[in-house]
N, C-alpha and C. Protein backbone atom coordinates (compact mmCIF):
# COMPACT_ATOMS: atom_id res chain seq x y z
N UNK A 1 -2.12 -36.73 -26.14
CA UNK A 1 -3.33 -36.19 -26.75
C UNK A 1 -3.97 -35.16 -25.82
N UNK A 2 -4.25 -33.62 -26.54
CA UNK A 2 -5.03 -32.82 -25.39
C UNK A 2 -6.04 -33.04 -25.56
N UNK A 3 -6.70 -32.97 -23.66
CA UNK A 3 -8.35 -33.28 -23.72
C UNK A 3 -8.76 -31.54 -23.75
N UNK A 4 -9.90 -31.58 -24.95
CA UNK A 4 -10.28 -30.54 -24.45
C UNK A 4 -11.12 -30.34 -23.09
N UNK A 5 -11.21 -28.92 -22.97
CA UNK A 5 -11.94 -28.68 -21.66
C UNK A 5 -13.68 -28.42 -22.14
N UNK A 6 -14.26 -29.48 -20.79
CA UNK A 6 -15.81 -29.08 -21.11
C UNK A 6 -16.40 -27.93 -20.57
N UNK A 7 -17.60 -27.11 -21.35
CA UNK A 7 -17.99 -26.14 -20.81
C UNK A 7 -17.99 -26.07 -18.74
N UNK A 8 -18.26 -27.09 -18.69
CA UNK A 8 -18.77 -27.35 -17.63
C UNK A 8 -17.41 -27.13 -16.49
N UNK A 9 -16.34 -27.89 -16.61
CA UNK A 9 -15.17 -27.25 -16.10
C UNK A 9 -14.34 -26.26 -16.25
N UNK A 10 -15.04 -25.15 -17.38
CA UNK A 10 -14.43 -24.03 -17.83
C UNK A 10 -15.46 -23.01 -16.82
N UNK A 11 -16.50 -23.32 -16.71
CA UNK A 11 -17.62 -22.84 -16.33
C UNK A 11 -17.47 -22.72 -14.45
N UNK A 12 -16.87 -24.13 -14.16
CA UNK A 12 -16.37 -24.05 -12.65
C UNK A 12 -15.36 -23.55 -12.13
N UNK A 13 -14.11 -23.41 -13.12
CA UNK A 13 -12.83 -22.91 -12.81
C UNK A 13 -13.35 -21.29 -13.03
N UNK A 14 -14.27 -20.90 -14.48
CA UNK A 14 -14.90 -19.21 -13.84
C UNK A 14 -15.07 -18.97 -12.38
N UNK A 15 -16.07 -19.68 -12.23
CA UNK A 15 -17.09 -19.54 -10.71
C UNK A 15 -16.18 -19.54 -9.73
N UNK A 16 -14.83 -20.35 -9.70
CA UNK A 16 -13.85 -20.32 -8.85
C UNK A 16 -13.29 -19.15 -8.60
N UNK A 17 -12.85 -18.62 -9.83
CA UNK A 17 -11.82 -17.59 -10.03
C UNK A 17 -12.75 -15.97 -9.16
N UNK A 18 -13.77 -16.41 -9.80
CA UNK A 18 -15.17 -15.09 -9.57
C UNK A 18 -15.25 -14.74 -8.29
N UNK A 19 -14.99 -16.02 -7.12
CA UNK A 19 -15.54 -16.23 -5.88
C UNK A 19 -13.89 -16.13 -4.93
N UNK A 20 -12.95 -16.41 -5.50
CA UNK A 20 -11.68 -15.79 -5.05
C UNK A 20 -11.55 -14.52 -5.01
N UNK A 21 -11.85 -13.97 -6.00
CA UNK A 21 -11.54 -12.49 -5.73
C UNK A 21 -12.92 -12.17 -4.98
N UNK A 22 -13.60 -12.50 -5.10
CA UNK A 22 -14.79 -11.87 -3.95
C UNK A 22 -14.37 -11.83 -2.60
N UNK A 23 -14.03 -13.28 -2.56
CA UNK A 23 -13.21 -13.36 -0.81
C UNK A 23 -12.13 -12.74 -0.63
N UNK A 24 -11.43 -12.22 -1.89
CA UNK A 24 -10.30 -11.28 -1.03
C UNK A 24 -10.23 -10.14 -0.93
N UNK A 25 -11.63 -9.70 -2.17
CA UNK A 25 -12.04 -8.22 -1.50
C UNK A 25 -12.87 -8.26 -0.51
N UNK A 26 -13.57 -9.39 0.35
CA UNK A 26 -14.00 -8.91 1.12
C UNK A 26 -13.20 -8.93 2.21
N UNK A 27 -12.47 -9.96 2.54
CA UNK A 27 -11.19 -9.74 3.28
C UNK A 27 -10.35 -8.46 3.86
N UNK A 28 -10.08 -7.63 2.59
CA UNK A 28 -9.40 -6.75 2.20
C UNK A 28 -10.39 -5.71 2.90
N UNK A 29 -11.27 -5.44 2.14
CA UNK A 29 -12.39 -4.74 2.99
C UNK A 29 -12.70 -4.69 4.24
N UNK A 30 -12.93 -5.69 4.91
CA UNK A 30 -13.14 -5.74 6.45
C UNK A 30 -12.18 -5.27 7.01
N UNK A 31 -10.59 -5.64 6.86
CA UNK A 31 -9.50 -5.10 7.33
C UNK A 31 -9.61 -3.39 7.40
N UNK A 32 -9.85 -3.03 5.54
CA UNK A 32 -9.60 -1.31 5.78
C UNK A 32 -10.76 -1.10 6.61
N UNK A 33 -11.61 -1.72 7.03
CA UNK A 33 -13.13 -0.62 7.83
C UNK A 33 -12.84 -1.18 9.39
N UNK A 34 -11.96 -2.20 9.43
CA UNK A 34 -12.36 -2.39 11.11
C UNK A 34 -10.72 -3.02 11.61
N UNK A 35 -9.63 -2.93 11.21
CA UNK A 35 -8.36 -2.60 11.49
C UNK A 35 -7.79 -3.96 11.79
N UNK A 36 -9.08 -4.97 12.07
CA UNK A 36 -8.85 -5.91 12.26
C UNK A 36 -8.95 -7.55 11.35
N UNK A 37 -8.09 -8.76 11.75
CA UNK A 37 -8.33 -9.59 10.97
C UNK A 37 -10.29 -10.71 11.36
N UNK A 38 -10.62 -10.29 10.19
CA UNK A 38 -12.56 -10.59 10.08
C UNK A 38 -12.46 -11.78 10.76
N UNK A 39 -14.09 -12.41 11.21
CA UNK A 39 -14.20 -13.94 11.03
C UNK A 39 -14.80 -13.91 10.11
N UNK A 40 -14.50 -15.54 10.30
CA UNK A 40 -14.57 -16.44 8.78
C UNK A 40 -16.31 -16.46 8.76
N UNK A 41 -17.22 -16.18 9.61
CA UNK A 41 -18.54 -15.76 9.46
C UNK A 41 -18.63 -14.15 8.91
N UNK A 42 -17.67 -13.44 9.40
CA UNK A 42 -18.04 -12.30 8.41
C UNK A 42 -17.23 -12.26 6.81
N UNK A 43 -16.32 -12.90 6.63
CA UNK A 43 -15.94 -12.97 5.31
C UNK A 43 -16.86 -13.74 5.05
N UNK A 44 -17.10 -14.62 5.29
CA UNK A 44 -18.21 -15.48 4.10
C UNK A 44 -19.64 -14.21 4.18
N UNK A 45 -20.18 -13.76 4.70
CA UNK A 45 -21.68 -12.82 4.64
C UNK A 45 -21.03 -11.69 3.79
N UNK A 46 -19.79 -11.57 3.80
CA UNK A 46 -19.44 -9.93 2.59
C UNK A 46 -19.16 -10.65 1.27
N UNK A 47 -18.90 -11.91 1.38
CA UNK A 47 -18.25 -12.63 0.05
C UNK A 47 -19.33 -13.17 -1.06
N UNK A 48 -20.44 -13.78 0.34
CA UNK A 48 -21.25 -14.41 -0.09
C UNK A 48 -20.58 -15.84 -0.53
N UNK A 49 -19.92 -16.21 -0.52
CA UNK A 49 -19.40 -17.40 -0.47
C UNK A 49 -20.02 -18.42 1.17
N UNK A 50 -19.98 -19.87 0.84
CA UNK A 50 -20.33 -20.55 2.06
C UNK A 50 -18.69 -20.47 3.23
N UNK A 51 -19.20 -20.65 4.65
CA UNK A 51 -17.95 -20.54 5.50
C UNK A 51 -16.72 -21.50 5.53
N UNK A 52 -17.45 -22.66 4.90
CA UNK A 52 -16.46 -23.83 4.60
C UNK A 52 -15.57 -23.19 3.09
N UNK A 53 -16.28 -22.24 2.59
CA UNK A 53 -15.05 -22.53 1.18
C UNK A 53 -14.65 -21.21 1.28
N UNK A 54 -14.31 -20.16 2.28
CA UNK A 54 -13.92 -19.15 2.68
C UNK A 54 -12.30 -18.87 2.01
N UNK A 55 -11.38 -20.62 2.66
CA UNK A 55 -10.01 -20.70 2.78
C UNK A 55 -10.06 -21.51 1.47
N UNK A 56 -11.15 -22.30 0.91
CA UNK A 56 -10.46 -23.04 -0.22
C UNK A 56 -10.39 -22.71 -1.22
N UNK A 57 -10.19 -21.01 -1.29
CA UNK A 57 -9.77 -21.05 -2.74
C UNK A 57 -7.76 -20.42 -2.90
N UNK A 58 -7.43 -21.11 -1.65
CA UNK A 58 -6.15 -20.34 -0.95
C UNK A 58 -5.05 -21.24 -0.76
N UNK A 59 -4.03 -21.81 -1.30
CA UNK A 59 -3.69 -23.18 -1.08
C UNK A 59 -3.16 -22.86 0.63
N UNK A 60 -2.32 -21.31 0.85
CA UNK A 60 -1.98 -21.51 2.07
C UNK A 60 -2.10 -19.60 2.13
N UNK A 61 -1.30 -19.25 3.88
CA UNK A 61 -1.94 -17.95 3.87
C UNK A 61 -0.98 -17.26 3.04
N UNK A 62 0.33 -17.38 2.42
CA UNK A 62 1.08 -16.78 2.00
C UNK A 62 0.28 -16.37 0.75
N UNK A 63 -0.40 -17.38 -0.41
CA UNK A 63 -1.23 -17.32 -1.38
C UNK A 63 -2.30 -16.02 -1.20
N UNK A 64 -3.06 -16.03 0.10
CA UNK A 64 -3.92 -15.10 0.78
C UNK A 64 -3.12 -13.82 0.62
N UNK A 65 -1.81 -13.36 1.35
CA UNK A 65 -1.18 -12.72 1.26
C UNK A 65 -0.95 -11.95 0.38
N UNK A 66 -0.68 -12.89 -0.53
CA UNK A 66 -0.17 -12.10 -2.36
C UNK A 66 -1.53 -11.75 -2.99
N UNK A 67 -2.95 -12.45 -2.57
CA UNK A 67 -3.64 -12.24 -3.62
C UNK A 67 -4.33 -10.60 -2.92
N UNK A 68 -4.24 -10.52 -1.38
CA UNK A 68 -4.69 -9.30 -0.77
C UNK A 68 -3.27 -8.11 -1.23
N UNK A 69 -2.23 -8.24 -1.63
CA UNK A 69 -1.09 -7.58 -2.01
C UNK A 69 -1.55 -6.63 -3.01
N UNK A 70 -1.61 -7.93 -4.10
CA UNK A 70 -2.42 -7.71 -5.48
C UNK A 70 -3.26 -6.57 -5.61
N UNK A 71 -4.26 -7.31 -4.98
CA UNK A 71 -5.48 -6.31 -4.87
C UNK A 71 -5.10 -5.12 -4.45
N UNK A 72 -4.72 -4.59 -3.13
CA UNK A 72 -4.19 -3.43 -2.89
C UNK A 72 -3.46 -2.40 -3.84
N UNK A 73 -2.81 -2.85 -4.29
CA UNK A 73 -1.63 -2.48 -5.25
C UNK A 73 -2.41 -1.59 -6.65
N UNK A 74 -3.54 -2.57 -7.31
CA UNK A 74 -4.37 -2.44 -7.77
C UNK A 74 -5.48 -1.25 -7.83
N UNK A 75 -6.22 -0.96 -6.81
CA UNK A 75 -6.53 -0.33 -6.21
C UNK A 75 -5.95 1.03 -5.95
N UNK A 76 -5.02 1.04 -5.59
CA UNK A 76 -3.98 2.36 -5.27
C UNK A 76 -3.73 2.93 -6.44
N UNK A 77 -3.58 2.41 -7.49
CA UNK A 77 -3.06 2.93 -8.86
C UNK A 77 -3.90 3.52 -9.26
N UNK A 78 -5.69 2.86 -9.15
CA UNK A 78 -6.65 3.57 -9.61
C UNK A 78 -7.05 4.94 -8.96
N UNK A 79 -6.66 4.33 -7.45
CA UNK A 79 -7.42 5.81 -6.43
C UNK A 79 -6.09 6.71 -6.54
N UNK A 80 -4.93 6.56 -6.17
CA UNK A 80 -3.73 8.05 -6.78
C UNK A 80 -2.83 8.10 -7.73
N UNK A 81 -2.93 9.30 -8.25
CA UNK A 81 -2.32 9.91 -9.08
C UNK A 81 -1.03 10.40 -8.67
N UNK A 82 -0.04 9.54 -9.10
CA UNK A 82 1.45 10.17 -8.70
C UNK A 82 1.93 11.40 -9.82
N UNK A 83 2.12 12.20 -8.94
CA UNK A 83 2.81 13.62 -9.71
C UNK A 83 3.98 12.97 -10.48
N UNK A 84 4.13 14.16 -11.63
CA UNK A 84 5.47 13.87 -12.51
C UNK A 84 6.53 14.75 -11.75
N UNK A 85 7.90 14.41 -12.23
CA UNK A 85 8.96 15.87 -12.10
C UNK A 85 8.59 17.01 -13.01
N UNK A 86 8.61 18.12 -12.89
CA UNK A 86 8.17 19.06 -13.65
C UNK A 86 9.45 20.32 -12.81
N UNK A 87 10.21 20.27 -14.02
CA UNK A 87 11.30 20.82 -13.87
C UNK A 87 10.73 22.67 -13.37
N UNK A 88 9.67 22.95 -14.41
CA UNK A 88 9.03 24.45 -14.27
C UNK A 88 8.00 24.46 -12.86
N UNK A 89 7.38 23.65 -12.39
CA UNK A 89 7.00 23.58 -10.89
C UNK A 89 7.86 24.12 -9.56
N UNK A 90 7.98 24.89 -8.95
CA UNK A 90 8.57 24.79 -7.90
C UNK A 90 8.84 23.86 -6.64
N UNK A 91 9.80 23.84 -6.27
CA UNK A 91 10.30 22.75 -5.29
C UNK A 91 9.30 22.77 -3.68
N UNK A 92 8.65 24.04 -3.88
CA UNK A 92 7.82 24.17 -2.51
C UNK A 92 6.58 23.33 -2.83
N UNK A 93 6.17 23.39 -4.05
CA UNK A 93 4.63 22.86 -5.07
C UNK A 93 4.86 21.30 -4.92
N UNK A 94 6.03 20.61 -5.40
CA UNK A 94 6.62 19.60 -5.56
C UNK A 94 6.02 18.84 -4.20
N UNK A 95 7.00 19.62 -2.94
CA UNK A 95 6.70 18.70 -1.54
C UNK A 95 5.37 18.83 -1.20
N UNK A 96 4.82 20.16 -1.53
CA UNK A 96 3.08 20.23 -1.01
C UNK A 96 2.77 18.43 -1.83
N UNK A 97 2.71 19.22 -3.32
CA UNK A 97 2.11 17.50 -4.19
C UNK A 97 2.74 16.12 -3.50
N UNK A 98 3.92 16.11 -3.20
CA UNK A 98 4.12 14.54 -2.80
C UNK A 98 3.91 14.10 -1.49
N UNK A 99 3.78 15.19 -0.22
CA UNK A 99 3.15 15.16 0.71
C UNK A 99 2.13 14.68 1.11
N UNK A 100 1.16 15.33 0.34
CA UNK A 100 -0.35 15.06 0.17
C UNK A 100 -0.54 13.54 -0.56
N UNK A 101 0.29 13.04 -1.76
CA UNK A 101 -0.07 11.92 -1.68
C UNK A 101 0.40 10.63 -0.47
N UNK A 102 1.59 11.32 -0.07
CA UNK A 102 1.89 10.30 0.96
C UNK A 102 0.73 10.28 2.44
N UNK A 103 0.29 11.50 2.60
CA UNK A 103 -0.92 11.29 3.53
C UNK A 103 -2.15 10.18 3.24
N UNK A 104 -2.59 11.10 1.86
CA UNK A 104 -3.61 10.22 1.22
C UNK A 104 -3.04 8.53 1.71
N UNK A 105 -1.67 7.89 0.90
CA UNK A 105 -2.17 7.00 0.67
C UNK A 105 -1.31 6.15 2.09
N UNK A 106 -0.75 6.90 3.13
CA UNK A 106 -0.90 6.57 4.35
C UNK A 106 -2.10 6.61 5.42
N UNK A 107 -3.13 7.06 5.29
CA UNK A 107 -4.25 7.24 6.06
C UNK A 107 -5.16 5.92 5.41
N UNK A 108 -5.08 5.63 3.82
CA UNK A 108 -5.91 4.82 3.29
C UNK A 108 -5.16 3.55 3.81
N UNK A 109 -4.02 3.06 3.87
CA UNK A 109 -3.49 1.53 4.22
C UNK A 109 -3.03 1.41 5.88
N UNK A 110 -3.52 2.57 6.86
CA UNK A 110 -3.34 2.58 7.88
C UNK A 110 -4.19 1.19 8.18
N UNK A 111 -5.08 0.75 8.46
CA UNK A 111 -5.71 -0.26 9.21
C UNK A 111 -4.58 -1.86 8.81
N UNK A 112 -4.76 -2.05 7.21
CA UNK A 112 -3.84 -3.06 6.36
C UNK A 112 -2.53 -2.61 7.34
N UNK A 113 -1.85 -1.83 6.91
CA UNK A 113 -0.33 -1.73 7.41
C UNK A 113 -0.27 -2.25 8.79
N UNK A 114 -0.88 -1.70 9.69
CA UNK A 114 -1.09 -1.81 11.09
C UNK A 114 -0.61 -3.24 10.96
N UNK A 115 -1.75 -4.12 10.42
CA UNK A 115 -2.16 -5.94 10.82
C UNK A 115 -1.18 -6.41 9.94
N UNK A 116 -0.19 -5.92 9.03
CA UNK A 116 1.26 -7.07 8.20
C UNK A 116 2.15 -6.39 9.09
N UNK A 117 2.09 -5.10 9.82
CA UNK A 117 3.41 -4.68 10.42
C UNK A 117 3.66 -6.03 11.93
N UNK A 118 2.15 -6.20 12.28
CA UNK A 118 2.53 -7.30 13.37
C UNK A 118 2.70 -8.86 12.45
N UNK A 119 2.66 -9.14 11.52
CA UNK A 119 2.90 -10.47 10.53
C UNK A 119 3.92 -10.40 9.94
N UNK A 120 5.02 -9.57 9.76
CA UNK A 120 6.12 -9.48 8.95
C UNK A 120 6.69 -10.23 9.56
N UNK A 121 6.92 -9.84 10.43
CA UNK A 121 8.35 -11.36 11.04
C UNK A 121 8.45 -12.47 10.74
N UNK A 122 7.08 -13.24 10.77
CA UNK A 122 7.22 -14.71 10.20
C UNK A 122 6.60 -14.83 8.78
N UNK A 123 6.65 -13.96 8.52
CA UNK A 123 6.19 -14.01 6.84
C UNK A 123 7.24 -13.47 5.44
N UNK A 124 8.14 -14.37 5.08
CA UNK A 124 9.46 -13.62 4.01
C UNK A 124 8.30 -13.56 2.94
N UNK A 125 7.32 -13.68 2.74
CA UNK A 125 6.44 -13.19 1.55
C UNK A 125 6.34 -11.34 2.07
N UNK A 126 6.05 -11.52 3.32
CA UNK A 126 5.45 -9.62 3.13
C UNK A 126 7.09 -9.11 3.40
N UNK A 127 7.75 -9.50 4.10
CA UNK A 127 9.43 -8.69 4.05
C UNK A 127 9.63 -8.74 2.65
N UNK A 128 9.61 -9.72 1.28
CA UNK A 128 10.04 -9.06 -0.02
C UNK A 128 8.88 -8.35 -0.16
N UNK A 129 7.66 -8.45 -0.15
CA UNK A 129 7.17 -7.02 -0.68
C UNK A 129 7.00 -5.79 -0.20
N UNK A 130 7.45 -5.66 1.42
CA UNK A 130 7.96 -4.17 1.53
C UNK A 130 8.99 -4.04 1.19
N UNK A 131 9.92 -5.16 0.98
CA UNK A 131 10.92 -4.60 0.21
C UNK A 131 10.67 -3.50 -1.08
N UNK A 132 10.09 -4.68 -2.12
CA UNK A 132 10.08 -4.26 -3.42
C UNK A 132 9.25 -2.97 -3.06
N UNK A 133 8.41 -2.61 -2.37
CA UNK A 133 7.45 -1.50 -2.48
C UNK A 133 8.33 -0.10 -1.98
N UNK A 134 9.25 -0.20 -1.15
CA UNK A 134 10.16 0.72 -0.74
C UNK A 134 11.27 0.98 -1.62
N UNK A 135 11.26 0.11 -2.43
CA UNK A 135 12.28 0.28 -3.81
C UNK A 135 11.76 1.16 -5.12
N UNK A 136 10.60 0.94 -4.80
CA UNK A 136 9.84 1.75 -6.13
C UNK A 136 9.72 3.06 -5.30
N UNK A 137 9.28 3.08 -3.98
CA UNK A 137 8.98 4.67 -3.62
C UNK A 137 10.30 5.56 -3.95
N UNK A 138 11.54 4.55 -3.08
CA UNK A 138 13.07 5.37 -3.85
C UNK A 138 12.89 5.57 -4.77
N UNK A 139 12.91 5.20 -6.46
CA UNK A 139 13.04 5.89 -7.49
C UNK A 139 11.93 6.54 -7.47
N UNK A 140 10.64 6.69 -7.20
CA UNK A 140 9.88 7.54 -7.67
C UNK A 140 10.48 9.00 -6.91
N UNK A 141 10.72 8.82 -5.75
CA UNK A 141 11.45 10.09 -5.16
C UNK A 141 12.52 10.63 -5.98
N UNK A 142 13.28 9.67 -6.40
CA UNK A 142 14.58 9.81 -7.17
C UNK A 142 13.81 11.01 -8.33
N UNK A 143 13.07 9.99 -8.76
CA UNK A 143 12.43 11.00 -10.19
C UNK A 143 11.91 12.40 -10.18
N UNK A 144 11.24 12.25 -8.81
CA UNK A 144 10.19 13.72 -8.48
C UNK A 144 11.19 14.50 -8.45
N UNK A 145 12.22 14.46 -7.89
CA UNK A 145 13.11 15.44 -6.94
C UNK A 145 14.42 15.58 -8.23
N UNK A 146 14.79 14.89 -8.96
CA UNK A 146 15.91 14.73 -9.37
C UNK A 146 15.86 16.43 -9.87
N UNK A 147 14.62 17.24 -10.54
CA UNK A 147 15.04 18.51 -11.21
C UNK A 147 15.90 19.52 -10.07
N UNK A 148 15.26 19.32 -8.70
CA UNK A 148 15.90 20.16 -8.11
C UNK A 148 17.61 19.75 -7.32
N UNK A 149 17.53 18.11 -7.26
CA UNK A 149 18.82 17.97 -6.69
C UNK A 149 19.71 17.37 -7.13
N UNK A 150 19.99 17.80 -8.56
CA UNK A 150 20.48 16.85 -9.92
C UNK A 150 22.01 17.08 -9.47
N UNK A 151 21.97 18.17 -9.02
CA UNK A 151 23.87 18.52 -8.92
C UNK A 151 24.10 18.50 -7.49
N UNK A 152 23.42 18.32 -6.35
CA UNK A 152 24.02 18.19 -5.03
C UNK A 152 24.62 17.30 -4.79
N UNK A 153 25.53 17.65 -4.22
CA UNK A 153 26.37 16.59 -3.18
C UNK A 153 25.70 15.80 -2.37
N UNK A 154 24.76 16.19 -1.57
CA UNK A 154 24.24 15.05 -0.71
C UNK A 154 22.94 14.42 -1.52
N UNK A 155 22.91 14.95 -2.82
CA UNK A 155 21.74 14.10 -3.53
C UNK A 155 20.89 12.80 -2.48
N UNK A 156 21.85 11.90 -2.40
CA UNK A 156 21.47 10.05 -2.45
C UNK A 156 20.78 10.16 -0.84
N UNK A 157 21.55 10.75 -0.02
CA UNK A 157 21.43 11.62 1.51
C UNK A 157 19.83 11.73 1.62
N UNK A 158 19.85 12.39 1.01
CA UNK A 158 18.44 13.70 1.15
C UNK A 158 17.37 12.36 0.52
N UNK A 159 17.39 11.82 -0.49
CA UNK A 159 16.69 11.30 -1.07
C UNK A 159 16.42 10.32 -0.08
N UNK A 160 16.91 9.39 0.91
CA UNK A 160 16.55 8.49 1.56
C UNK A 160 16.05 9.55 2.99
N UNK A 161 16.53 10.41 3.42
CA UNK A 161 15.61 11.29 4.85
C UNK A 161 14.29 11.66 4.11
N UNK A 162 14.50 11.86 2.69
CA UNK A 162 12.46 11.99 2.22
C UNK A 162 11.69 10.92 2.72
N UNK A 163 12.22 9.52 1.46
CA UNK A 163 12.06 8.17 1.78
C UNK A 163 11.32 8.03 3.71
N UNK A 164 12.62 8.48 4.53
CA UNK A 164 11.75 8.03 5.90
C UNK A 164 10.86 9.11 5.89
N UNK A 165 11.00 10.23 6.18
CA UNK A 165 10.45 11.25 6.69
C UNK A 165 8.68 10.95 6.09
N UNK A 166 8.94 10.74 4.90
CA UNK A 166 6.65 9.82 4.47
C UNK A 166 6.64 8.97 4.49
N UNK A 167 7.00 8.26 5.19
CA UNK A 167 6.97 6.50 5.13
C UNK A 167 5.92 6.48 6.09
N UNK A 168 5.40 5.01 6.04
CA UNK A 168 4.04 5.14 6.83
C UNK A 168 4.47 4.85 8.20
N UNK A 169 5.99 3.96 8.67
CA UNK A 169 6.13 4.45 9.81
C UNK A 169 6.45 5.30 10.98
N UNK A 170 6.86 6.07 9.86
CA UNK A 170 6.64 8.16 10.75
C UNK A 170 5.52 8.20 10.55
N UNK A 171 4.73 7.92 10.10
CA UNK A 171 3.21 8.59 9.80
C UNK A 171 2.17 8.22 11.32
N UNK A 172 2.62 6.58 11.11
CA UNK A 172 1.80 5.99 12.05
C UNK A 172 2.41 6.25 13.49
N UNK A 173 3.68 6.49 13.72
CA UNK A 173 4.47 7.75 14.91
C UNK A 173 3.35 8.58 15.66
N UNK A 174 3.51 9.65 14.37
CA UNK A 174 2.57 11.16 14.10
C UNK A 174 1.29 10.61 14.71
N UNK A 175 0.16 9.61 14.09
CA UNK A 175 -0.93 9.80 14.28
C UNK A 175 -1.32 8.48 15.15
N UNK A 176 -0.66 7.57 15.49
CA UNK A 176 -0.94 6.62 16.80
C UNK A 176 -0.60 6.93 17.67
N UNK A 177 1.00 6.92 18.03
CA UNK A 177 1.80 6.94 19.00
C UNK A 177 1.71 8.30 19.69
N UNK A 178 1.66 10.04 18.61
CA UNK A 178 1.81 10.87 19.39
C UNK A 178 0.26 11.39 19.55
N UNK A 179 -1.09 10.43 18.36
CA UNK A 179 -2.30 11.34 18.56
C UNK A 179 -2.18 12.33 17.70
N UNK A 180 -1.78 12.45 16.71
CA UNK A 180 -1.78 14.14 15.97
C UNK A 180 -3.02 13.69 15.23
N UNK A 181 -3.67 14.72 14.87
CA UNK A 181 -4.56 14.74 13.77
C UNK A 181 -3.77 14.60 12.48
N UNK A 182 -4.23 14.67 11.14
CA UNK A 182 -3.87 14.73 10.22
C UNK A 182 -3.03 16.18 10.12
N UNK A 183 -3.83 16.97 9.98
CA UNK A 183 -3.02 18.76 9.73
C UNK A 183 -2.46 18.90 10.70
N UNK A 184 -2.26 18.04 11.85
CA UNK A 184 -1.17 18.55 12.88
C UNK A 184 0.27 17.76 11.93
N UNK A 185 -0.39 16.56 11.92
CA UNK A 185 1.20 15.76 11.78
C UNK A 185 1.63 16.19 9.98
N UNK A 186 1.10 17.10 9.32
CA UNK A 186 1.01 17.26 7.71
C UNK A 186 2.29 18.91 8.12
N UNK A 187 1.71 19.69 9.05
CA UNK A 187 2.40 20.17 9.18
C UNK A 187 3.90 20.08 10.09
N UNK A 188 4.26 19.24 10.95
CA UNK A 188 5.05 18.79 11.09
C UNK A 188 6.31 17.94 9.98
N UNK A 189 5.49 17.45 9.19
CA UNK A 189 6.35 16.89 8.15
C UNK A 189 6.87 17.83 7.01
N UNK A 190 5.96 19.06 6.65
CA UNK A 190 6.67 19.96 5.97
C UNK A 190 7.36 20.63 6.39
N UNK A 191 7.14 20.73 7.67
CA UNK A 191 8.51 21.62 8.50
C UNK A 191 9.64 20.66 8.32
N UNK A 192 9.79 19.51 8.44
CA UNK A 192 10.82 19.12 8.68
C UNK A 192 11.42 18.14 7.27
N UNK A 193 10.72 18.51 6.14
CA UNK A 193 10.93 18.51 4.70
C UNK A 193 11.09 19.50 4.21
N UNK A 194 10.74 20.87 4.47
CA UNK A 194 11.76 22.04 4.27
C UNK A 194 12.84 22.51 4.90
N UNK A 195 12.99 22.28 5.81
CA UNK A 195 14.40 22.10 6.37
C UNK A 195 14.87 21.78 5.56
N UNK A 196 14.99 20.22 5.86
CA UNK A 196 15.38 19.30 4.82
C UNK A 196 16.41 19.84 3.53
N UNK A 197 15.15 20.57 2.94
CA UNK A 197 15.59 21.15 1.81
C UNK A 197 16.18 22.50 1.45
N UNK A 198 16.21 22.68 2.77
CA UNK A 198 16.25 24.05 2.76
C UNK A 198 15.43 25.10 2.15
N UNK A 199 13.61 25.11 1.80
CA UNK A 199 12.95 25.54 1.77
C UNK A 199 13.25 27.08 2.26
C-alpha cells in the first residue's frame, strides 16, 4: 500500500533540496573568488545554512564533487556561447572565435581547475569527468574545424595538437608557471595555432 506523502515531508525534502544547492553554490563560489578550499564557517555565512548541516546534505565528498560538477557545467552553458562550423567564415575568424572562448572559459575555471587538478589522483569521480569533458571538447573541435580539414591527411593529428594547444593545462603553463598576462599568452597561442594550420 502507498503512503502518501504529507505536506509536511514534501515541504522538508523542498527545504532540503533548496539548502543543497545553496551550499554548493556557495562552495563553488568561494573556490572561483579565493582559489581556495572555504571553511566550513565561511560556507555556512554564504549559504546561510547552520555549520553543523554544511556536509549533511552530502552523503560523501564524491556526492560534493558531482553536485559542484553539475553546477559548473550549468553555469558555463549559460555564460558561453560555443561558435558553430560555418563553412563561409574563414579559418583565421574560426581560431580568433574558438580561442577567445577557450580563454574566456579558461580564466573563468582557473581557481576550480587549480584545486581538482591537486584531487584527481585519489578521486576516479573527477578522472571520469575530465575524461568525459575532454571528449566533448574533441568533437566540438572535430565539428568547428571539420569545414576546413575535411580532406587532410593529418585531419585526426591536427585535431588533437588544437585539443592540447587550449586546454587549460597550456593555459595554466602560459599564465602561472611562465606569468604571461592574458594578451601575452592569447598571442602566443595563435601563433602557434596558425602554424599549426598553416595560417
Amino acid at each position: 500500500m502507498l503512503v502518501k506523502e504529507t505536506p509536511h515531508i514534501d515541504g522538508r525534502r523542498k527545504r532540503r533540496i533548496k539548502n543543497k544547492l545553496r551550499t554548493t553554490e556557495a562552495i563553488l563560489d568561494l573556490i572561483l573568488e579565493t582559489g581556495d578550499v572555504p571553511s566550513i564557517e565561511a560556507m555556512a555565512e554564504r549559504s546561510g545554512v547552520s555549520r553543523r548541516s554544511v556536509f549533511r546534505f552530502f552523503n560523501n565528498k564524491a556526492e560534493l564533487y558531482s553536485e559542484m560538477h553539475n553546477l559548473m557545467r550549468q553555469r558555463m552553458q549559460s555564460l558561453f556561447s560555443l561558435p558553430v562550423a560555418d563553412p563561409e567564415r574563414s579559418l583565421e575568424e574560426t581560431v580568433r572565435l574558438w580561442i577567445d572562448l577557450r580563454i574566456q572559459i579558461n580564466e573563468y575555471i582557473m581557481p576550480l581547475r587549480t584545486l581538482v587538478e591537486e584531487k584527481k589522483r585519489s578521486s576516479s569521480l573527477i578522472q571520469d569527468r575530465q575524461k568525459d569533458a575532454r571528449h566533448v571538447e574533441q568533437q566540438f573541435i572535430h565539428d568547428l574545424f571539420v569545414p576546413y580539414l575535411h580532406d587532410h591527411p593529418e585531419q585526426e593529428s591536427i585535431q588533437w595538437l588544437l585539443l592540447l594547444n587550449c586546454s587549460w593545462n597550456v593555459w595554466s603553463v602560459l599564465r602561472n608557471d611562465y606569468g604571461l598576462s592574458v594578451e601575452e599568452s592569447r598571442r602566443l597561442l595563435e601563433k602557434q595555432i596558425s602554424t599549426l594550420l598553416s595560417i
